[in-house]
Structure formats: C-alpha cells, structure tokens
N, C-alpha and C. Protein backbone atom coordinates (compact mmCIF):
# COMPACT_ATOMS: atom_id res chain seq x y z
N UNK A 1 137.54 53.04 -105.76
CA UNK A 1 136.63 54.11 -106.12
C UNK A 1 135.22 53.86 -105.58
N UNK A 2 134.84 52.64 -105.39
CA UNK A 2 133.30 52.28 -104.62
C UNK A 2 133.20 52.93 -103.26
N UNK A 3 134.17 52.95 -102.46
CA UNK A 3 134.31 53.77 -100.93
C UNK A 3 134.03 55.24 -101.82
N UNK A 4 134.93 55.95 -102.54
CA UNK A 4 134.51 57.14 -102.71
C UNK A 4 133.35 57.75 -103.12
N UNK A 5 133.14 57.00 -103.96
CA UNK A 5 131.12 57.02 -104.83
C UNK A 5 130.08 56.93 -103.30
N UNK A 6 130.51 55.97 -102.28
CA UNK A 6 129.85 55.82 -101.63
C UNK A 6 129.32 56.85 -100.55
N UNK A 7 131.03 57.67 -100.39
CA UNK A 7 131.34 58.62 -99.29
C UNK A 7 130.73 59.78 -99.74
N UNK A 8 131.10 59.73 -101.00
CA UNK A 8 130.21 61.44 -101.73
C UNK A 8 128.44 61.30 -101.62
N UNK A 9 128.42 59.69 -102.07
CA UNK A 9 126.50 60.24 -102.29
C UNK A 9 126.21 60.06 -100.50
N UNK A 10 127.06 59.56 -99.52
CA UNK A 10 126.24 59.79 -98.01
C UNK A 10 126.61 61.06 -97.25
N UNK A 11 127.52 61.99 -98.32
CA UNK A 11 127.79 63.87 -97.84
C UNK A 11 128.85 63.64 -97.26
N UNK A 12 129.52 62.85 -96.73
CA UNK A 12 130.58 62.95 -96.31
C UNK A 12 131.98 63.12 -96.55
N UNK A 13 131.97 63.16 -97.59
CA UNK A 13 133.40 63.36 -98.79
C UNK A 13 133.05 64.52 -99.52
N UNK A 14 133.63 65.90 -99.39
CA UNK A 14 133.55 66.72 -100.03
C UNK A 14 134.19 66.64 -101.87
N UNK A 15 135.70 66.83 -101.71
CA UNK A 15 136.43 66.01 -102.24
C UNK A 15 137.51 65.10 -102.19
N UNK A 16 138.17 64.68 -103.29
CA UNK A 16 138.97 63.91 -103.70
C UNK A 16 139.78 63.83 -104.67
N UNK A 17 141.21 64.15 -104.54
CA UNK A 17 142.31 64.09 -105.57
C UNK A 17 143.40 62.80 -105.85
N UNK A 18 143.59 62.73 -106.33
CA UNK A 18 144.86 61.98 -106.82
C UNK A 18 145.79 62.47 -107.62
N UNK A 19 146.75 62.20 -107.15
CA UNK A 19 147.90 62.50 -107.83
C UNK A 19 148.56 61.96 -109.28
N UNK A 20 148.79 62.85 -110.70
CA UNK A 20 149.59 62.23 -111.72
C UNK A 20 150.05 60.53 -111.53
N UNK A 21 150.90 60.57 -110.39
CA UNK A 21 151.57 59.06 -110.56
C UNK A 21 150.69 58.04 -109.92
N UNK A 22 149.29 58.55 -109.30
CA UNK A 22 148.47 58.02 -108.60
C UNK A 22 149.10 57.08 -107.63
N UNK A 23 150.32 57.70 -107.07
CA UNK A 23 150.44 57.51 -105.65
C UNK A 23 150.21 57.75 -104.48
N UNK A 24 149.31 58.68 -105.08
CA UNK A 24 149.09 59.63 -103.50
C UNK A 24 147.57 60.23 -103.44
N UNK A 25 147.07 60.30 -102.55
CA UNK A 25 145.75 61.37 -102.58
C UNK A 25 145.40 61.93 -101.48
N UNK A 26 144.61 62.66 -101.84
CA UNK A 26 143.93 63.63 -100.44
C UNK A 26 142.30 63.38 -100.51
N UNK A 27 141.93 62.82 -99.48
CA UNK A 27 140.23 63.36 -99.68
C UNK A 27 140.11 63.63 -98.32
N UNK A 28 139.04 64.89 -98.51
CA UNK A 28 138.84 66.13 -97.87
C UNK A 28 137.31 65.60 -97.43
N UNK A 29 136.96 65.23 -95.83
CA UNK A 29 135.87 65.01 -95.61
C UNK A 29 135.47 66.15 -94.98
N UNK A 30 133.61 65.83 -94.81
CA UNK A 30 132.99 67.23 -94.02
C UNK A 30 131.79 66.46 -93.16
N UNK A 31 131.52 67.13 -92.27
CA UNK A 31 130.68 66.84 -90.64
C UNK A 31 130.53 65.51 -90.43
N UNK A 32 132.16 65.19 -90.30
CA UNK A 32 132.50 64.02 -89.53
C UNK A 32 133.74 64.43 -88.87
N UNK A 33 133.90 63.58 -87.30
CA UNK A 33 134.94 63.52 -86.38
C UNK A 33 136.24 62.87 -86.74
N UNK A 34 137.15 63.25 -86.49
CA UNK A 34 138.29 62.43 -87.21
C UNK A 34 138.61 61.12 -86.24
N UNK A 35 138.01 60.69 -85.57
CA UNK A 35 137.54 59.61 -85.17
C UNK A 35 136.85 58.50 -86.39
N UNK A 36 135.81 59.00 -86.61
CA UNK A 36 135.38 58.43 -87.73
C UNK A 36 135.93 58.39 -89.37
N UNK A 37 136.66 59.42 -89.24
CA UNK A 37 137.32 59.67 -90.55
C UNK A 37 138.51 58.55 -90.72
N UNK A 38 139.42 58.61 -89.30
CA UNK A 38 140.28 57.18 -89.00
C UNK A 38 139.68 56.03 -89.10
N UNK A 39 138.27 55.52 -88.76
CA UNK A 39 137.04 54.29 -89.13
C UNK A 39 137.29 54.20 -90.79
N UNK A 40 136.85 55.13 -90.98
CA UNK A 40 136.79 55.66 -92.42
C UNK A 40 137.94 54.54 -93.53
N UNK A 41 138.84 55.53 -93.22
CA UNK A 41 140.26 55.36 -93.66
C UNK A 41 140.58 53.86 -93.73
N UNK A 42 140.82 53.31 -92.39
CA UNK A 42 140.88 52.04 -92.12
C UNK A 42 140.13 50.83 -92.26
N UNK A 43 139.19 50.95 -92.81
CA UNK A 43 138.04 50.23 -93.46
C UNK A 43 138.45 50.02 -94.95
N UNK A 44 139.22 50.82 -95.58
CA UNK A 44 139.21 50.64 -97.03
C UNK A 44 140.11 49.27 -97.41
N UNK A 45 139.75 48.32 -98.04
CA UNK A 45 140.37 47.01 -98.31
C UNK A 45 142.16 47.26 -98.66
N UNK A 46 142.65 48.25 -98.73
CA UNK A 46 143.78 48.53 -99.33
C UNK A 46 144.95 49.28 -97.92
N UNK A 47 144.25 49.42 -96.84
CA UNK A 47 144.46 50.49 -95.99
C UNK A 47 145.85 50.00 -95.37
N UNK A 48 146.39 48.45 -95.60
CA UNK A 48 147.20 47.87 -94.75
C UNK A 48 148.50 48.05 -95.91
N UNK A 49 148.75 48.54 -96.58
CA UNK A 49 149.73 48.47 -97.39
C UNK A 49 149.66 49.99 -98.05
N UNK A 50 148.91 51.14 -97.38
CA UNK A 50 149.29 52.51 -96.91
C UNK A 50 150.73 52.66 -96.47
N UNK A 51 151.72 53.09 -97.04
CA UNK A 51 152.73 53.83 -96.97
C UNK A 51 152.81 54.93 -95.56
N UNK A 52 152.16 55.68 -95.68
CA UNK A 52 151.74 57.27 -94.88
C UNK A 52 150.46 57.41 -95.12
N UNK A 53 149.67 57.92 -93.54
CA UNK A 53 148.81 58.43 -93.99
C UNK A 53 149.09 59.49 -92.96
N UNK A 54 148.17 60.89 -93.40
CA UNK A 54 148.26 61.74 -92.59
C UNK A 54 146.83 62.68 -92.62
N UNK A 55 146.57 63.28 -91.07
CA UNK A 55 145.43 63.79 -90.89
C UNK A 55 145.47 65.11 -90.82
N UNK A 56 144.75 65.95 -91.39
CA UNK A 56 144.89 67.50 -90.86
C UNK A 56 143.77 68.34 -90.66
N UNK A 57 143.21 68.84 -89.79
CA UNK A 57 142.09 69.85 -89.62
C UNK A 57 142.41 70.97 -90.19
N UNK A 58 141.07 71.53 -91.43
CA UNK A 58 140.88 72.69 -91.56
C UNK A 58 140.55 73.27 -91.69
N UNK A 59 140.13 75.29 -91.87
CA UNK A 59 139.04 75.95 -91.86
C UNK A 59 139.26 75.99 -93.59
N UNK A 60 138.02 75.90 -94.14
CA UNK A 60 137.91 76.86 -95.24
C UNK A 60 137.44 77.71 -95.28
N UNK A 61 137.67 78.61 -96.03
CA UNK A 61 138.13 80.25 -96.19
C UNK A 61 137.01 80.80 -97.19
N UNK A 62 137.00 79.58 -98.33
CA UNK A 62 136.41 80.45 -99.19
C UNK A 62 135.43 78.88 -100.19
C-alpha cells in the first residue's frame, strides 16, 4: 500500500481496486506512458511472484 499512497499523492494513480479474495487488482494510472507504468509495476517489491499481469489502454467516457 506505500507504492499506492505514493502513486496517488505524485497524480499518477487515478485509481485502485482489489478484489474480495484480494487476489487480484486493477490500478488505473493517468499521464504516464505504459513504458513507465511497466517501470512502475516492476519496481513493486512483490512484482516477481505476480501470477499475470496485464496492460490495457483506455478512453474514458465519462
């Protein structure tokens, strides 16, 4: 949770979910390259014992 606290107060983490069994989550970054978002990701002390990860670009709507 220190990466996330960190990512929200430098704007770059819009949000962030987790899932019931807290196996899983999504966080949703903003005006960053997914270049850096992969930096991002892979920086987190836990990142090597990631299951799946997966990337997706998208517009929001609303």
């Amino acid at each position: 949770m220190e990466f996330v606290a960190r990512w929200k107060d430098e704007g770059i983490l819009e949000s962030f979910f987790i899932s019931v069994s807290k196996k899983d989550a999504v966080l949703i970054f903003k005006n960053v390259d997914e270049s850096t978002v992969k930096g991002l990701i892979e920086s987190l002390p836990y990142f090597h014992y990631m299951a799946q990860i997966a990337y997706h670009h998208l517009n929001k709507q609303f």
